[in-house]
Protein backbone atom coordinates (compact mmCIF):
# COMPACT_ATOMS: atom_id res chain seq x y z
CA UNK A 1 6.92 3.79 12.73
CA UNK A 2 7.50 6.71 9.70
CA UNK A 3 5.37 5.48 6.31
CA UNK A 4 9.06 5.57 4.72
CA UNK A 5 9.98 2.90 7.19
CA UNK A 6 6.81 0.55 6.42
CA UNK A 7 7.70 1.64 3.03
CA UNK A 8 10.96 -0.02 3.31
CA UNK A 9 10.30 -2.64 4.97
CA UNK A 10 9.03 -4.65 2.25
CA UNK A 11 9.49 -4.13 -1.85
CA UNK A 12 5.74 -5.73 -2.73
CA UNK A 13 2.95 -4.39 -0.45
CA UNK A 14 -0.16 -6.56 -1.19
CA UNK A 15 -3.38 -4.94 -2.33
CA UNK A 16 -6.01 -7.20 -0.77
CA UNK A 17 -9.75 -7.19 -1.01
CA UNK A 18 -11.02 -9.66 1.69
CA UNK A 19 -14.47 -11.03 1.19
CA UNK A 20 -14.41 -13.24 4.24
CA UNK A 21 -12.69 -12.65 7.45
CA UNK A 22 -12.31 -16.26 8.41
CA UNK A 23 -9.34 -16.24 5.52
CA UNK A 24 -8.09 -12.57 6.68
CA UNK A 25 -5.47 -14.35 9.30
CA UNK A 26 -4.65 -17.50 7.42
CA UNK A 27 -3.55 -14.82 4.49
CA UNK A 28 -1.89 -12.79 6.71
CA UNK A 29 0.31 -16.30 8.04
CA UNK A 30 1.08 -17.20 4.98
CA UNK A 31 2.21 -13.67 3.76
CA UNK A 32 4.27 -13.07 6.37
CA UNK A 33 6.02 -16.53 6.35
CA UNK A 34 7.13 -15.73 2.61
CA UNK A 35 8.33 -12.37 3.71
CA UNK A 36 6.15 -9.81 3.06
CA UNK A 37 5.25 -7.94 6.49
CA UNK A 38 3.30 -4.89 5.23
CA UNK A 39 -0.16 -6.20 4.29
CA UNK A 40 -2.78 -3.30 3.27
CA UNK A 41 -6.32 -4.49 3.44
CA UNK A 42 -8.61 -2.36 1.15
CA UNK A 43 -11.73 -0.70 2.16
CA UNK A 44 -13.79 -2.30 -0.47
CA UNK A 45 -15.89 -5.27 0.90
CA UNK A 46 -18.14 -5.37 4.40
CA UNK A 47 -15.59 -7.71 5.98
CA UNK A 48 -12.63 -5.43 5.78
CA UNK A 49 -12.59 -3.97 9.31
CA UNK A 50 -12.65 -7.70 10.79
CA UNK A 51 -9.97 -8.64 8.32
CA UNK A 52 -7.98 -6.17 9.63
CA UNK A 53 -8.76 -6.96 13.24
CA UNK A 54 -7.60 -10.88 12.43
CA UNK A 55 -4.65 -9.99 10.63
CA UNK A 56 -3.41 -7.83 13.62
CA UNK A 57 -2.73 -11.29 15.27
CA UNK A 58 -0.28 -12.77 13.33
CA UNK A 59 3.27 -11.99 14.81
CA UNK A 60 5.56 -9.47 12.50
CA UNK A 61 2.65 -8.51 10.41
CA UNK A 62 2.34 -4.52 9.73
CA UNK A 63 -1.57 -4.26 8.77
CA UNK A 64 -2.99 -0.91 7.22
CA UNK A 65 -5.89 -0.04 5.79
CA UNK A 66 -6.20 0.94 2.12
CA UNK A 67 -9.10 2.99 0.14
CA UNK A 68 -9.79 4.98 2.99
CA UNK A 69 -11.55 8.41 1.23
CA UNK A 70 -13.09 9.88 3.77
CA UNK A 71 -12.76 10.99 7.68
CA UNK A 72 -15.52 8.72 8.89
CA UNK A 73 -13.58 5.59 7.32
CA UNK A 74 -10.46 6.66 8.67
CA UNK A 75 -12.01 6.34 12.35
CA UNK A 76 -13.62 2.92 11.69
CA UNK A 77 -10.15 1.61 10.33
CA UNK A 78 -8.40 3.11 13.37
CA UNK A 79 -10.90 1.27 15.73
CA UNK A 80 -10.36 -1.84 14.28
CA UNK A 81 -6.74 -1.51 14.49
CA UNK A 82 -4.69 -0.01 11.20
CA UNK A 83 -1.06 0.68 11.53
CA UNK A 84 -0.99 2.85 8.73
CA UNK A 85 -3.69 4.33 5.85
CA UNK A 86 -3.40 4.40 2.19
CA UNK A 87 -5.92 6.34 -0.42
CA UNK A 88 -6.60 6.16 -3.58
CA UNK A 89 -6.43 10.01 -4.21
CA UNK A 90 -5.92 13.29 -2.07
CA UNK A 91 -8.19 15.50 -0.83
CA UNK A 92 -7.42 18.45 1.92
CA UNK A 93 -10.39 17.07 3.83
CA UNK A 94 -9.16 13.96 4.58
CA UNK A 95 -5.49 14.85 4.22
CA UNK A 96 -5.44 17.12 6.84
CA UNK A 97 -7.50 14.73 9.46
CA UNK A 98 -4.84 12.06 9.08
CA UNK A 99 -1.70 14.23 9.06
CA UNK A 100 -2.99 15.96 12.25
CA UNK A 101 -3.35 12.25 13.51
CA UNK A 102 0.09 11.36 12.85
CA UNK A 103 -0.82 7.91 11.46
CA UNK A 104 1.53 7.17 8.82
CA UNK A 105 -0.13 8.07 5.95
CA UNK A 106 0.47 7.25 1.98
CA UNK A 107 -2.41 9.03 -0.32
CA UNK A 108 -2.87 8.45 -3.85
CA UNK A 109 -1.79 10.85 -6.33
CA UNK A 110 -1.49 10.70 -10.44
CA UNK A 111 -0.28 14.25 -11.74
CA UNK A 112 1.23 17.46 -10.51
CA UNK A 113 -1.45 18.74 -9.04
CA UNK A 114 -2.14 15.78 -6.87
CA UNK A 115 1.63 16.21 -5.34
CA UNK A 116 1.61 19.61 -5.21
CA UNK A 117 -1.77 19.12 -2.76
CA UNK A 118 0.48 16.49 -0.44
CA UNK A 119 3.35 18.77 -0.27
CA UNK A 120 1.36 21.28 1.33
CA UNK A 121 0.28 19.18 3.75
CA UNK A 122 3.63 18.28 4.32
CA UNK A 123 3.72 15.11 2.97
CA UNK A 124 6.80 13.57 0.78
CA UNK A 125 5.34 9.80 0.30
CA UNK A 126 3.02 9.25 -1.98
CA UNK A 127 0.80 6.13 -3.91
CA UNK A 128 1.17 6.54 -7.73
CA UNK A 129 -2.24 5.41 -8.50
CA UNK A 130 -3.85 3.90 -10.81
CA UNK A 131 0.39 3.41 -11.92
CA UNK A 132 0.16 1.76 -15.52
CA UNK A 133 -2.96 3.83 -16.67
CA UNK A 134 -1.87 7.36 -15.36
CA UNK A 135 1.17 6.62 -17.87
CA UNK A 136 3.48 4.21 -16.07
CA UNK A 137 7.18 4.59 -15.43
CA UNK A 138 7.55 6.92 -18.32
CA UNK A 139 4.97 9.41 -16.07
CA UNK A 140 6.46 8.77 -12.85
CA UNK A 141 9.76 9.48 -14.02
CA UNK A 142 8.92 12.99 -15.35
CA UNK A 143 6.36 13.63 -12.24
CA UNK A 144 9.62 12.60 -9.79
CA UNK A 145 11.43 14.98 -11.50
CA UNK A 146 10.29 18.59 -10.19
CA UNK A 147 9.53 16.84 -6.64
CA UNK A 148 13.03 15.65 -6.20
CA UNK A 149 12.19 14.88 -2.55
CA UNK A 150 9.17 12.80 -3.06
CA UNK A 151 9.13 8.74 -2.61
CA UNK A 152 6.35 6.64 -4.15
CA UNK A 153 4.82 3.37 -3.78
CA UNK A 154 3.35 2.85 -7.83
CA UNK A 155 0.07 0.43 -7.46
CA UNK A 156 -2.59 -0.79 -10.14
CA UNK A 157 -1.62 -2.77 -12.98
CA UNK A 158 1.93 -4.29 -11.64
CA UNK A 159 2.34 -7.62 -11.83
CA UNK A 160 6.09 -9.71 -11.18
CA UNK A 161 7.02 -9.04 -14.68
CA UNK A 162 6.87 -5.35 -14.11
CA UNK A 163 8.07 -4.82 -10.61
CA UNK A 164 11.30 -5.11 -10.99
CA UNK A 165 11.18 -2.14 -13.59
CA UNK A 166 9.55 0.04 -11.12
CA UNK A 167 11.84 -0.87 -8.26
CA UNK A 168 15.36 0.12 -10.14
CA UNK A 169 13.79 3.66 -10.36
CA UNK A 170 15.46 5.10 -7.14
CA UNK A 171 12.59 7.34 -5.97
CA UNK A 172 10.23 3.76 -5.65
CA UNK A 173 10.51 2.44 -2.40
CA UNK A 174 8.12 -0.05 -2.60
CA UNK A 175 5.71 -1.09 -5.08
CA UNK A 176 1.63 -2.15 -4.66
CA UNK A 177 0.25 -5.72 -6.20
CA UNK A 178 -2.25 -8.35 -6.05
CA UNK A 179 -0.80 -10.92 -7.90
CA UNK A 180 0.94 -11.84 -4.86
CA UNK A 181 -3.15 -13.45 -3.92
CA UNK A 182 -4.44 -14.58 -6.70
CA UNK A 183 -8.30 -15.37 -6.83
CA UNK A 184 -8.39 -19.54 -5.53
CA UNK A 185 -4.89 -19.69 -4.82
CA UNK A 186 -3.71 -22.16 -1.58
CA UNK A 187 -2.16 -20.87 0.94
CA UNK A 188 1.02 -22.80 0.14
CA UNK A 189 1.11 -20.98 -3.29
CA UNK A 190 0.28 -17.29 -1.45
CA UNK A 191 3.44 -18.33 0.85
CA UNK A 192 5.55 -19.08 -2.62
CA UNK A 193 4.35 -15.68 -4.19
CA UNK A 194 5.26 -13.96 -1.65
CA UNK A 195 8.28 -15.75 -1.12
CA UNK A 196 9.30 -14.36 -4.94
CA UNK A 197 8.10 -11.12 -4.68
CA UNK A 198 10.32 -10.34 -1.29
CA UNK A 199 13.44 -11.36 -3.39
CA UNK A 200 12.37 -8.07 -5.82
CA UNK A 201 15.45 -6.15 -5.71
CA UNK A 202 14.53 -3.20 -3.57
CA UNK A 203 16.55 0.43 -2.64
């Protein structure tokens, strides 16, 4: 599966930060019964890899692994089972580990410089990161600009209110939020988020 296909697949990717595996597949039900497939677990708590692991069992769920920054995390996450790896920025170190891999692959970029780094590592899909601090749509609309064939995924700071701005910009495939798991939320309510948020009018 191509990153522009997971890209596709759904028009919210969830951000989550998993503190306790024992809710990782639970989350992951209730996500995909709502709609929302492409679930990318961050890197940012000691129970990630096992979230992962219990999120691969839920039927028609497409689990990655996000803030991945370095080669050694990127074989831990592969262990444990990700389907594709996300990053918050873009270095040639790391870069060229994962696109030698051929694991899909969407790294984090937030100028010129950043895109210029993926192109030459081949890469046309990209995480505009951190989106609504590094300028917003205003910024991604002059970055898209020069690299006419580049497709993003905007995450940090987009909330339902938002999305739907993001998503009529044709070079947004997809877009990256947490509001779809709000801190204490049921799993009833996750399952009605995401239920919304895969009716997000998406190109």
């Amino acid at each position: 599966m191509s990153i522009e296909t997971i890209m596709r697949t759904s028009a919210v990717i969830p951000v989550l930060v998993i503190d306790d595996a024992a809710t990782a597949k639970p989350l992951a039900e209730a996500l995909v019964a709502g709609g929302l497939k492409v679930l990318e677990v961050t890197m940012r708590t000691p129970a990630a890899l096992d979230a992962i692991r219990e999120m691969k069992k839920v039927e028609g769920a497409i689990v990655g692994a996000g803030t991945v920054v370095n080669p050694d995390q990127f074989a831990q996450v592969m262990d444990a089972g990700a389907e594709f790896i996300v990053s918050p920025g873009l270095t040639e170190r790391l870069g060229k580990v994962i696109v030698e891999s051929g694991v899909p692959f969407l790294p984090g970029v937030a100028n010129a410089g950043d895109i210029m780094r993926g192109y030459d590592l081949g890469l046309r899909h990209f995480k505009f990161f951190p989106a609504e601090t590094s300028g917003g749509l205003k910024a991604l609309k002059a970055l898209a600009a020069p690299f006419y064939e580049a497709k993003f995924c905007p995450t940090g700071g987009i909330s339902a209110a938002t999305a739907p701005d993001w998503l009529g910009f044709d070079p947004v495939l997809c877009v990256g939020g947490s509001w779809v798991t709000p801190k204490g939320a049921s799993m009833a309510e996750v399952e009605a988020l995401a239920r919304e948020a895969a009716t997000l009018a998406q190109r």
